[in-house]
N, C-alpha and C. Protein backbone atom coordinates (compact mmCIF):
# COMPACT_ATOMS: atom_id res chain seq x y z
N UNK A 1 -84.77 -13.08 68.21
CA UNK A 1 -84.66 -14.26 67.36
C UNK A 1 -85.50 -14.04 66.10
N UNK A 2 -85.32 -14.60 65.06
CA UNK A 2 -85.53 -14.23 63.35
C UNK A 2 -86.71 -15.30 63.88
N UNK A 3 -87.80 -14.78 63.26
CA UNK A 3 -88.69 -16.11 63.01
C UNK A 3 -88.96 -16.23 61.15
N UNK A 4 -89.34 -17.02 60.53
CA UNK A 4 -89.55 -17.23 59.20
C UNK A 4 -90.86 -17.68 58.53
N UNK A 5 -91.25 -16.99 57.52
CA UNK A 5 -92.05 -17.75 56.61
C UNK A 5 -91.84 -18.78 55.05
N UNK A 6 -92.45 -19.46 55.13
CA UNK A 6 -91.81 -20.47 53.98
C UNK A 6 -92.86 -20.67 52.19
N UNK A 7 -92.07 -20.40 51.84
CA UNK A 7 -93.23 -20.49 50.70
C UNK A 7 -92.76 -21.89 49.46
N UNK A 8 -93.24 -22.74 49.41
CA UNK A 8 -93.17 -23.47 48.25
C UNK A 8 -93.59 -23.69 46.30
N UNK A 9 -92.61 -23.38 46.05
CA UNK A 9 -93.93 -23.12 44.24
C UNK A 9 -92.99 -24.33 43.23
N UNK A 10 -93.98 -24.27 42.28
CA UNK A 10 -93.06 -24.94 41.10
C UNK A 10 -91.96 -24.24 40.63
N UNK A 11 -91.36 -24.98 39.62
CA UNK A 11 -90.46 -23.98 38.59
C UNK A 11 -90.77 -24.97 37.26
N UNK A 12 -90.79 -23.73 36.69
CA UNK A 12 -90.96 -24.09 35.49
C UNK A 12 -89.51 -24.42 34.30
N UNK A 13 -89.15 -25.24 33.94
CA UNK A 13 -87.68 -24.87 33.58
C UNK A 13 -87.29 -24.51 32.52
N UNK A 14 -88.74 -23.91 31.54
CA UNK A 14 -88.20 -22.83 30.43
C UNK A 14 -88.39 -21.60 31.02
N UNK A 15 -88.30 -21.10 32.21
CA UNK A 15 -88.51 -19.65 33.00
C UNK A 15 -88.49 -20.01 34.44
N UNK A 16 -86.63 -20.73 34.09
CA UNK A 16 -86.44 -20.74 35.98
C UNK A 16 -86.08 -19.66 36.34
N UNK A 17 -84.98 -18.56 35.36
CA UNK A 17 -84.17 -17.42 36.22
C UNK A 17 -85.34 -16.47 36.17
N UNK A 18 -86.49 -15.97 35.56
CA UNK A 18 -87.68 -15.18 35.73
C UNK A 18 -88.22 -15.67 36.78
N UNK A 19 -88.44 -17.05 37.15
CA UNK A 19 -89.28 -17.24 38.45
C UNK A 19 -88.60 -16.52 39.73
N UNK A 20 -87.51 -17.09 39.52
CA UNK A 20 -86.51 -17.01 40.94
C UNK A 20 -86.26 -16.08 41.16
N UNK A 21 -85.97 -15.00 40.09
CA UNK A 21 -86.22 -13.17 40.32
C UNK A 21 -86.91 -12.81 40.88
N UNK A 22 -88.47 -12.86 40.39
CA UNK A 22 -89.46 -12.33 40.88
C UNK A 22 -89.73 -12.87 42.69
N UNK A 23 -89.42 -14.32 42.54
CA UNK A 23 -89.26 -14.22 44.17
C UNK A 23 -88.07 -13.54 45.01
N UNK A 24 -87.24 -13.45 44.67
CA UNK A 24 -86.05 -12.91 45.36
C UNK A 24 -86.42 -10.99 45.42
N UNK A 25 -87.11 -10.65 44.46
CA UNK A 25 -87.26 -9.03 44.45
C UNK A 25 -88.32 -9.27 45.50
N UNK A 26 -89.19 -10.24 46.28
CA UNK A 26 -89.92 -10.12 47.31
C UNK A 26 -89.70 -10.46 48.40
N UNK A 27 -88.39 -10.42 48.35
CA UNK A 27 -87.60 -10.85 49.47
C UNK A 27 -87.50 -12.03 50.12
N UNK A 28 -87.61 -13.21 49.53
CA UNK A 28 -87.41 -14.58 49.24
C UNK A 28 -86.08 -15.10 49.17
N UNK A 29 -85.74 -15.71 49.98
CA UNK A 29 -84.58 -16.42 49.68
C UNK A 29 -84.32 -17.74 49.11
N UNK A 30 -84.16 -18.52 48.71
CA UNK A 30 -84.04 -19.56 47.48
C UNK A 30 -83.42 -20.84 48.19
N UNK A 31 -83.69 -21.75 49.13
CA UNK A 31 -83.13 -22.26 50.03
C UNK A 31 -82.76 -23.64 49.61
N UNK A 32 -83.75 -24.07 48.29
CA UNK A 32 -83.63 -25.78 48.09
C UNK A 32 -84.78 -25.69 46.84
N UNK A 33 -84.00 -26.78 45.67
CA UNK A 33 -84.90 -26.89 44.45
C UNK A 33 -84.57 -28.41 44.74
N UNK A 34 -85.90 -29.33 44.55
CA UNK A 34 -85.62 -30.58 45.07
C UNK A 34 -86.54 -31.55 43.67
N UNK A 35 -86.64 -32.55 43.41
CA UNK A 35 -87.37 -33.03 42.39
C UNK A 35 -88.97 -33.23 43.00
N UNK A 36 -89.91 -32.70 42.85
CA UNK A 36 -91.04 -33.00 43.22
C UNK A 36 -92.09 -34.82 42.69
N UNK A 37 -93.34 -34.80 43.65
CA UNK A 37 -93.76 -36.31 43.71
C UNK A 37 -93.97 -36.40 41.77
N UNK A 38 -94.60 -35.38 40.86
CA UNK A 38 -94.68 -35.86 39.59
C UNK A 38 -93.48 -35.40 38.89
N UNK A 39 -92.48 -35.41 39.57
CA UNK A 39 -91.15 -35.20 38.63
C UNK A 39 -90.98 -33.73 37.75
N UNK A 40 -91.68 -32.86 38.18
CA UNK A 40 -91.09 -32.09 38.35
C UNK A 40 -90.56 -30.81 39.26
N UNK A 41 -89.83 -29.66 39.08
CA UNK A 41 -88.93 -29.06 39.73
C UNK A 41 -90.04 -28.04 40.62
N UNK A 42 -89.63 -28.04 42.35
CA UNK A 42 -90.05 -27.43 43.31
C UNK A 42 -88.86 -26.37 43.80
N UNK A 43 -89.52 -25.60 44.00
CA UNK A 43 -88.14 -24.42 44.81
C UNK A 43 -88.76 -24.08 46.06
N UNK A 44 -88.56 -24.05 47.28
CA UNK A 44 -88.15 -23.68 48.41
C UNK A 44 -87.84 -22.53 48.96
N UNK A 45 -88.60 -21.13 49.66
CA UNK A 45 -88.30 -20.59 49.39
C UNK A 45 -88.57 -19.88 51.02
N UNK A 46 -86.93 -18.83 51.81
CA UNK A 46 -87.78 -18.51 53.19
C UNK A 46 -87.39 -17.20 53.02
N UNK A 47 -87.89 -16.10 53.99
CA UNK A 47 -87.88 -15.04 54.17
C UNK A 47 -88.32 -14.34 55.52
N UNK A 48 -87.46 -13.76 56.58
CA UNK A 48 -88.13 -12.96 57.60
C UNK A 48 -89.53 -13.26 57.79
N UNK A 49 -90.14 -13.09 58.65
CA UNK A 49 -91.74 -12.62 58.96
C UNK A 49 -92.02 -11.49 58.66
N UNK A 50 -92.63 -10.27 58.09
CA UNK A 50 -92.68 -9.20 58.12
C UNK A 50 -91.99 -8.44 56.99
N UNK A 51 -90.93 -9.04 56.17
CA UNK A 51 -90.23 -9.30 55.17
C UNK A 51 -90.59 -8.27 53.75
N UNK A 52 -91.85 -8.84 53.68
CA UNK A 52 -92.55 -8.10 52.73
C UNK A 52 -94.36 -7.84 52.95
N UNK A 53 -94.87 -7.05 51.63
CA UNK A 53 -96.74 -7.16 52.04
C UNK A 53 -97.04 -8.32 52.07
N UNK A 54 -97.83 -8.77 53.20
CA UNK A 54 -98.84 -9.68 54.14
C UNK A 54 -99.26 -10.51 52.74
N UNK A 55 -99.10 -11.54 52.22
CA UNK A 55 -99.46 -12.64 50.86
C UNK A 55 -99.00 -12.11 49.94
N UNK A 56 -98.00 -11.32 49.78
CA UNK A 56 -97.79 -11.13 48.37
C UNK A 56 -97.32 -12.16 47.58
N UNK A 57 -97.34 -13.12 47.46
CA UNK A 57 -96.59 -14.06 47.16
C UNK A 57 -97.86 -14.93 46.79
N UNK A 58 -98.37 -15.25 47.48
CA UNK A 58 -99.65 -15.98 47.63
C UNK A 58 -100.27 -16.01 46.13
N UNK A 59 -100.86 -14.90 45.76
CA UNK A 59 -101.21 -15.30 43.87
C UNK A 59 -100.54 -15.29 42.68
N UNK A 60 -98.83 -15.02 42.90
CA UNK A 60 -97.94 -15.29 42.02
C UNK A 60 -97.94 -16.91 41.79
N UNK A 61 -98.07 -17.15 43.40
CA UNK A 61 -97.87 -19.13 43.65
C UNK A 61 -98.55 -19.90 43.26
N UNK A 62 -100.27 -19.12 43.46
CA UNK A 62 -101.24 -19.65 43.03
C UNK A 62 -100.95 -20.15 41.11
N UNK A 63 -101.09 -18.65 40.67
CA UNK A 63 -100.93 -18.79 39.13
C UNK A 63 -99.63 -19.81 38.65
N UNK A 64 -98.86 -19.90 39.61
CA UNK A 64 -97.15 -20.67 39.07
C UNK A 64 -98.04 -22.21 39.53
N UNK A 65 -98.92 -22.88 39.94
CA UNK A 65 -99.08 -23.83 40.32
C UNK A 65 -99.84 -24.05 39.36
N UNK A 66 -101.08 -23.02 38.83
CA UNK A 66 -101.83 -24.12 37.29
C UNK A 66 -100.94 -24.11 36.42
N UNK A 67 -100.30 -23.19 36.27
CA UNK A 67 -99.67 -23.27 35.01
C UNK A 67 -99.04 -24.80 35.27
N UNK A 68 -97.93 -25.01 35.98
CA UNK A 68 -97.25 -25.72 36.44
C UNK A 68 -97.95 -27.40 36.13
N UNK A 69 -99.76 -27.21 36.67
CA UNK A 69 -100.72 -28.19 36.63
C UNK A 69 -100.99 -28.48 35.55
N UNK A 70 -100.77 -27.54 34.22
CA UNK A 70 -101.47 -27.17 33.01
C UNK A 70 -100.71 -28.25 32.06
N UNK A 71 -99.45 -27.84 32.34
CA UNK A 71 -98.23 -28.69 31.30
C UNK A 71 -97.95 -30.10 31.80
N UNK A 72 -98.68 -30.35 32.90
CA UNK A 72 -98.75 -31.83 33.09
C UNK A 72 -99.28 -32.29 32.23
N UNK A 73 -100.88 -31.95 31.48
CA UNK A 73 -101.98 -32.30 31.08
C UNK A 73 -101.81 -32.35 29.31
N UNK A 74 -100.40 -31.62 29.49
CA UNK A 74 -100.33 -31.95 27.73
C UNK A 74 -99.95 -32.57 27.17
């Protein structure tokens, strides 16, 4: 049986098809972009366990989340 990991990030929507690349070249699959609680855009994202290196994902998400935090504030 497949088990999965799930990763959640913003999108930014002057660099949605760059975001969604870079997750998909990490073997990410793109499962649901939904409107997030401050209105803006969340993507959804699953992949195998084992899939890819152990957090790689982890400080792309990090950095996509201030930014993400950043353009609230302007």
């Amino acid at each position: 049986m497949t088990t999965w990991e799930y990763l959640t990030t913003p999108l930014l929507i002057h660099n949605t098809a760059a975001i969604l690349n870079n997750w998909g070249k990490q073997g990410w699959e793109l499962v649901q972009v939904v409107t997030g609680p401050e209105g803006g855009l969340v993507a959804y994202f699953k992949r195998p366990v084992g899939g890819g290196s152990a957090n790689a994902g982890l400080g792309a998400a990090a950095v996509a989340a201030q930014q993400f935090e950043g353009e609230g504030r302007a």
